[in-house]
N, C-alpha and C. Protein backbone atom coordinates (compact mmCIF):
# COMPACT_ATOMS: atom_id res chain seq x y z
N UNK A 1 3.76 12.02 -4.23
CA UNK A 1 3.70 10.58 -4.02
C UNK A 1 2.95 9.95 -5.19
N UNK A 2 3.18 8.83 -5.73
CA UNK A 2 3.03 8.15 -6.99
C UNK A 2 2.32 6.86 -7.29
N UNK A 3 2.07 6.75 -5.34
CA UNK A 3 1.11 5.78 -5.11
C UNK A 3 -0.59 6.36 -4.90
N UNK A 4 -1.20 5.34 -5.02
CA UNK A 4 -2.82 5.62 -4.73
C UNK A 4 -3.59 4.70 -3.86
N UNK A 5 -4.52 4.68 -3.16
CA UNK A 5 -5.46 3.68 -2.83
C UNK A 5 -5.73 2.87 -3.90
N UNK A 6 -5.82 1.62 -3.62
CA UNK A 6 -6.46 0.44 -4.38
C UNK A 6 -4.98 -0.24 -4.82
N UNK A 7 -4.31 0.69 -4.95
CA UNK A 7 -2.71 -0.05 -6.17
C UNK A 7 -2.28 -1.59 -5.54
N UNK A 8 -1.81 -2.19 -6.18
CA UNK A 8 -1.10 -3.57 -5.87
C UNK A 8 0.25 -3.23 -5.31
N UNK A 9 0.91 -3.70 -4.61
CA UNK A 9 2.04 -3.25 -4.39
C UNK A 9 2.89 -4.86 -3.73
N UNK A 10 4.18 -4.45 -3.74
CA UNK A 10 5.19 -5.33 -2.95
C UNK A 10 6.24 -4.89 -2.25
N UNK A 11 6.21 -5.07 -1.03
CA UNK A 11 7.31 -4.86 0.11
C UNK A 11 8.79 -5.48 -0.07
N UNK A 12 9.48 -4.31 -0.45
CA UNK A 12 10.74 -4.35 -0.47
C UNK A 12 11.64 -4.27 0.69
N UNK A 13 11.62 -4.09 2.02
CA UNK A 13 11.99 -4.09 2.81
C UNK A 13 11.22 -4.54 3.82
N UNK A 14 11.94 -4.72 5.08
CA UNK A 14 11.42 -4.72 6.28
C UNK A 14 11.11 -6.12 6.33
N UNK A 15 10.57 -6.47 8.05
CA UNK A 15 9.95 -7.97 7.84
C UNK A 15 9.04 -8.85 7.38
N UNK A 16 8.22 -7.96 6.40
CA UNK A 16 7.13 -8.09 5.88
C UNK A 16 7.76 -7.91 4.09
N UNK A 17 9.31 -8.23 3.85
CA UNK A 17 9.37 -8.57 2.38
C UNK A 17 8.86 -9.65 1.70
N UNK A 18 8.45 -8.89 0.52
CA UNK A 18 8.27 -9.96 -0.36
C UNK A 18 6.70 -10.41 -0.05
N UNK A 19 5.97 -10.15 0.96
CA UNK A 19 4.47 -10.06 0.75
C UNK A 19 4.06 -8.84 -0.51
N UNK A 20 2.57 -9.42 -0.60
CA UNK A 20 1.96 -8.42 -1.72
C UNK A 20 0.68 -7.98 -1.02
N UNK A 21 0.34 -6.85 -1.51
CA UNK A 21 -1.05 -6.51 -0.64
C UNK A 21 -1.24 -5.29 -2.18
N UNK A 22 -2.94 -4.94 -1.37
CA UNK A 22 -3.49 -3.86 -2.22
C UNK A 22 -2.96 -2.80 -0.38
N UNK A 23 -3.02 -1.23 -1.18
CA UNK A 23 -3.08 -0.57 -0.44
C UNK A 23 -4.72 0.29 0.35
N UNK A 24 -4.24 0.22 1.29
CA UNK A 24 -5.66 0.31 2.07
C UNK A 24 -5.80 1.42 2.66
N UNK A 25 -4.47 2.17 2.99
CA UNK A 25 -4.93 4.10 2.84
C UNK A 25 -3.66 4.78 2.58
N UNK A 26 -3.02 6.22 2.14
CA UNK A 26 -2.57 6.96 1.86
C UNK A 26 -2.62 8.08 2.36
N UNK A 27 -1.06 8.34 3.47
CA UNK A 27 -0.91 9.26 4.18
C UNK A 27 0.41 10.40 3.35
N UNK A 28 0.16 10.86 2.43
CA UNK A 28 0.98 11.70 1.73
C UNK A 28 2.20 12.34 2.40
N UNK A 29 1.28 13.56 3.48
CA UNK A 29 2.17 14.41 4.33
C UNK A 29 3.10 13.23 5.12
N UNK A 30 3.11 12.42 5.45
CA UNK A 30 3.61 11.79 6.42
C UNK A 30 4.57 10.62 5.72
N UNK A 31 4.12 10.68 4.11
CA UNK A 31 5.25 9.74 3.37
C UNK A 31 4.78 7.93 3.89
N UNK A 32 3.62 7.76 4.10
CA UNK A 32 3.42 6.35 4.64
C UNK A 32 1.78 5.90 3.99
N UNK A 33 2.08 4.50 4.28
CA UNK A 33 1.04 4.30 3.22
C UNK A 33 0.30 2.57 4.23
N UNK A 34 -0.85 2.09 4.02
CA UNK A 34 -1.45 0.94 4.61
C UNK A 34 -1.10 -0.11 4.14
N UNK A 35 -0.58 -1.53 3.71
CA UNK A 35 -1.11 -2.30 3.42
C UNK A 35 -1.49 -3.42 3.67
N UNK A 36 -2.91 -4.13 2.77
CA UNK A 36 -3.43 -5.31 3.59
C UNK A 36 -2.41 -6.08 3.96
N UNK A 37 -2.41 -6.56 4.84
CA UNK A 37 -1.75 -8.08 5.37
C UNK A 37 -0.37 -7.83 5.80
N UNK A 38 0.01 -6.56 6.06
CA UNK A 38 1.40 -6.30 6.13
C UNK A 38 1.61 -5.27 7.45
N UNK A 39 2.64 -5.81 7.89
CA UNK A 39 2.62 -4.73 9.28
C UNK A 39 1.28 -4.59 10.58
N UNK A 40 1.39 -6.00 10.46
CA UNK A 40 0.21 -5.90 11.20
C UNK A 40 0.58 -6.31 12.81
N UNK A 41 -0.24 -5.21 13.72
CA UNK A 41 -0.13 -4.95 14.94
C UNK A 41 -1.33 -5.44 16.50
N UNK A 42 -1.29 -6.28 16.91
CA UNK A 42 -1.86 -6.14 17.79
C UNK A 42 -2.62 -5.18 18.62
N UNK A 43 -3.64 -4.85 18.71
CA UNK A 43 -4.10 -3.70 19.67
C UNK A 43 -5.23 -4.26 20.48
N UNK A 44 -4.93 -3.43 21.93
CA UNK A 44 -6.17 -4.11 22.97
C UNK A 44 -7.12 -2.92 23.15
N UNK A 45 -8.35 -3.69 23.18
CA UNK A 45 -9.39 -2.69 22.91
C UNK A 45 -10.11 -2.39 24.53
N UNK A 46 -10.65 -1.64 24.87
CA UNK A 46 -10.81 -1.43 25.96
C UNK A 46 -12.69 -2.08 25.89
N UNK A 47 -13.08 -2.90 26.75
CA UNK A 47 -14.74 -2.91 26.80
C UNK A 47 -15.59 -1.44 26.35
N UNK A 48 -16.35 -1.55 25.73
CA UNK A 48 -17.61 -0.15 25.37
C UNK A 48 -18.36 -0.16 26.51
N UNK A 49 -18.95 -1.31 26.37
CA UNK A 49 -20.27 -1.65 26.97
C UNK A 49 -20.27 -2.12 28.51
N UNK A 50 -21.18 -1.99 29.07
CA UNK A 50 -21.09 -2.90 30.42
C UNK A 50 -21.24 -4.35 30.35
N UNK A 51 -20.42 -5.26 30.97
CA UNK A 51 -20.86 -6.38 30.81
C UNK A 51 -20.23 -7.17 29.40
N UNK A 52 -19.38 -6.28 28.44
CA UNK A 52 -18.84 -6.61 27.33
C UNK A 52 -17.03 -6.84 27.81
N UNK A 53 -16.77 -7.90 27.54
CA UNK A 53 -15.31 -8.16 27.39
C UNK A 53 -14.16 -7.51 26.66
N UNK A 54 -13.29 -6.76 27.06
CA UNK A 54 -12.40 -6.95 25.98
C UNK A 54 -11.66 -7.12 24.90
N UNK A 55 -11.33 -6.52 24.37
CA UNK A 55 -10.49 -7.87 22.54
C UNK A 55 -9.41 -7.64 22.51
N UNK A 56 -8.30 -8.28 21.74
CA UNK A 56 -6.94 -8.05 20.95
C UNK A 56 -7.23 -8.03 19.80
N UNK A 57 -7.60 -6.47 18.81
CA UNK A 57 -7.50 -6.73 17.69
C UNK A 57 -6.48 -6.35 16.93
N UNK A 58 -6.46 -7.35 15.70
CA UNK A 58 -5.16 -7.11 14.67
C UNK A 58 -5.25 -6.38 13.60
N UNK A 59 -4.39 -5.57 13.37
CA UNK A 59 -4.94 -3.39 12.68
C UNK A 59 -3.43 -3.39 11.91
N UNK A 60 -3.56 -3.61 10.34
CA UNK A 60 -2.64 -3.03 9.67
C UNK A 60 -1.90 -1.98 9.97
N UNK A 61 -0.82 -1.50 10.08
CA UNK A 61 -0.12 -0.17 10.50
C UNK A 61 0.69 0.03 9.81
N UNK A 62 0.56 2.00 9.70
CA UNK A 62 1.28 2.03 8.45
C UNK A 62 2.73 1.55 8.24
N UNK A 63 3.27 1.48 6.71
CA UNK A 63 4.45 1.50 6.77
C UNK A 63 5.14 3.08 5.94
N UNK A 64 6.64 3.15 5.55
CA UNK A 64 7.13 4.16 4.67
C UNK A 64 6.78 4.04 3.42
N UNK A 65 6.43 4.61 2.29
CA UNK A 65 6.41 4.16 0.70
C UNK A 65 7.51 4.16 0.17
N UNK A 66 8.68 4.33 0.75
CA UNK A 66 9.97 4.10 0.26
C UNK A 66 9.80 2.52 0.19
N UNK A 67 9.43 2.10 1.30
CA UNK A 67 9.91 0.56 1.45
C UNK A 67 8.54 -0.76 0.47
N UNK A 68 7.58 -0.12 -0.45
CA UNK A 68 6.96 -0.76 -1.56
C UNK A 68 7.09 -0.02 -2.82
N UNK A 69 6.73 -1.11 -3.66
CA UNK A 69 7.05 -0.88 -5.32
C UNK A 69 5.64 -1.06 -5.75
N UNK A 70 5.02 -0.80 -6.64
CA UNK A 70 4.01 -0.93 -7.63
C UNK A 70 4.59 -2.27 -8.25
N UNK A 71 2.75 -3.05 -8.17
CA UNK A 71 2.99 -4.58 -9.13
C UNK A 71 3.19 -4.32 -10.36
N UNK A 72 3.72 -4.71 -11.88
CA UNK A 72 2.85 -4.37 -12.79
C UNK A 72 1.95 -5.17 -12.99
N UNK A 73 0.95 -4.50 -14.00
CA UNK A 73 -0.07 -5.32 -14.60
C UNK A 73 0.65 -6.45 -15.58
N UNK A 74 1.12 -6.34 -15.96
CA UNK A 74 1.36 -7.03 -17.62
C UNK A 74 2.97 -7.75 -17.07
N UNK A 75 3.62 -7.12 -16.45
CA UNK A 75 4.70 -8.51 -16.40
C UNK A 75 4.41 -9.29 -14.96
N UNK A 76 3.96 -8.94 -14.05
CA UNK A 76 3.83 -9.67 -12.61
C UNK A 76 4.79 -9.02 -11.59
N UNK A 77 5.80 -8.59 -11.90
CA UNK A 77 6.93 -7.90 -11.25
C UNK A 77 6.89 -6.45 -11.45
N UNK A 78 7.74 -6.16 -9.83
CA UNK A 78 8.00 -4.64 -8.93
C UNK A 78 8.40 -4.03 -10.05
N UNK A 79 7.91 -2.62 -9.81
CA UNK A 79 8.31 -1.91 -10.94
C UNK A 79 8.14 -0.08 -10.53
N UNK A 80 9.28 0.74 -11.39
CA UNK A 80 9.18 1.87 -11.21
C UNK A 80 7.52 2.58 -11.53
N UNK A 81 7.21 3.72 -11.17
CA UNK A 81 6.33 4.79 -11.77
C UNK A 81 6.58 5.82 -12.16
N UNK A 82 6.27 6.13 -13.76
CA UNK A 82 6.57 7.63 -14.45
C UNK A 82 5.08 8.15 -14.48
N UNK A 83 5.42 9.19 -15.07
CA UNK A 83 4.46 9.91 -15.21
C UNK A 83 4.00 10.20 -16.87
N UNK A 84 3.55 10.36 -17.72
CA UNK A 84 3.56 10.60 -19.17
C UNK A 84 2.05 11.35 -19.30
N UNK A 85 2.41 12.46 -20.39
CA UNK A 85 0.88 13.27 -20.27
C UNK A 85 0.62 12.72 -21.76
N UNK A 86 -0.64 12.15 -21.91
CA UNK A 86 -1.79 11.58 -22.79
C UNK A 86 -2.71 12.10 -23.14
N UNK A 87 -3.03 12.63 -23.88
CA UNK A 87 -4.23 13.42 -24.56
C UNK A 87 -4.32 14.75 -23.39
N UNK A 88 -3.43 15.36 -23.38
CA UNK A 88 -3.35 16.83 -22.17
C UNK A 88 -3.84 16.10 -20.76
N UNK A 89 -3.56 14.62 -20.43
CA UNK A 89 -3.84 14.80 -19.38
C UNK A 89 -2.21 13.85 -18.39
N UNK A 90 -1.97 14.19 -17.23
CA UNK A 90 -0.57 13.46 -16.69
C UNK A 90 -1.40 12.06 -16.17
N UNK A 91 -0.68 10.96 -16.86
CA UNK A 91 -1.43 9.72 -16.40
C UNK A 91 -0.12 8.87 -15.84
N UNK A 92 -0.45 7.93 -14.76
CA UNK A 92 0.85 7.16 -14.00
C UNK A 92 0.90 5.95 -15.29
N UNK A 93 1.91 5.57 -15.52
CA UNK A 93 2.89 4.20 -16.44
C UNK A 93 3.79 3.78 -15.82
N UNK A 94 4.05 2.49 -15.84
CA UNK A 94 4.79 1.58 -14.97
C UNK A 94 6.25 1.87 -16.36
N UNK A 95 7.57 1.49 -15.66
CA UNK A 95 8.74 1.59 -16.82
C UNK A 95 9.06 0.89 -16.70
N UNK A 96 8.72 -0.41 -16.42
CA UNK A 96 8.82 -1.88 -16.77
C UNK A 96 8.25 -1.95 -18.26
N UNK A 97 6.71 -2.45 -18.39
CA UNK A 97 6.17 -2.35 -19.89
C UNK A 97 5.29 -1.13 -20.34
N UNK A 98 5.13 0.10 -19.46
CA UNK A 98 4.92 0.97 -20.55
C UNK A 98 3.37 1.04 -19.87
N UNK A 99 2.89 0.14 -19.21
CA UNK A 99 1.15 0.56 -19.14
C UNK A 99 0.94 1.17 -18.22
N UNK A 100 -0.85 1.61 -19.00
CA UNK A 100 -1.05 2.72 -17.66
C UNK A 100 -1.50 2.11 -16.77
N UNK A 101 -1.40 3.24 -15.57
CA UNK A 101 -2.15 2.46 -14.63
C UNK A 101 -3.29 3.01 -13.98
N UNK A 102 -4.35 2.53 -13.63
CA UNK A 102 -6.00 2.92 -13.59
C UNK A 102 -6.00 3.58 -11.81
C-alpha cells in the first residue's frame, strides 16, 4: 500500500466524492484507510458513569484505498504514486510532477 498517515488525499468514489481530507489511520491488511471528514458514522455511546447520559457520537469510518488518490503538492490535483530509489533509498513521487513525497 502506497499510502501513509498524514497524506492529503481525495475521494474518488462513493458518497463522499470529491471531498479532501488528511488520512487519519492505515489499515494495510484490510486494504482500508481513515479519512478526516469522510465517511462519517453515527455511533451511540452507552453511559460510563452513574448518573451520566448518553451520546451520539460522530466517528470517521474506514473506507477502501482503492476509492482515494494522493493530492499533489505542486499541481493541486489527484494523482498516481511511484516509487523511485534516491540515493539507495525507495522514496514515494507523485507521476503527475515528479515530487517527492514526505
Amino acid at each position: 500500500m502506497k499510502l501513509k498517515k498524514g497524506d492529503n488525499v481525495v475521494i474518488t468514489t462513493g458518497k463522499d466524492k470529491g471531498k479532501k481530507g488528511k488520512i487519519l489511520e492505515v489499515f494495510p491488511s484490510a486494504n482500508r484507510v481513515v479519512v478526516e471528514g469522510a465517511n462519517i458514522s453515527k455511533l451511540h455511546e452507552k453511559s460510563r458513569t452513574k448518573g451520566k447520559a448518553g451520546q451520539i457520537v460522530e466517528k470517521p469510518m474506514p473506507i477502501n484505498a482503492s476509492n482515494v488518490m494522493i493530492v499533489d503538492p505542486k499541481a493541486g490535483a489527484r494523482t498516481r504514486v511511484g516509487i523511485k530509489k534516491i540515493d539507495g533509498k525507495n522514496v514515494r513521487v507523485t507521476k503527475k510532477s515528479g515530487s517527492e513525497l514526505k
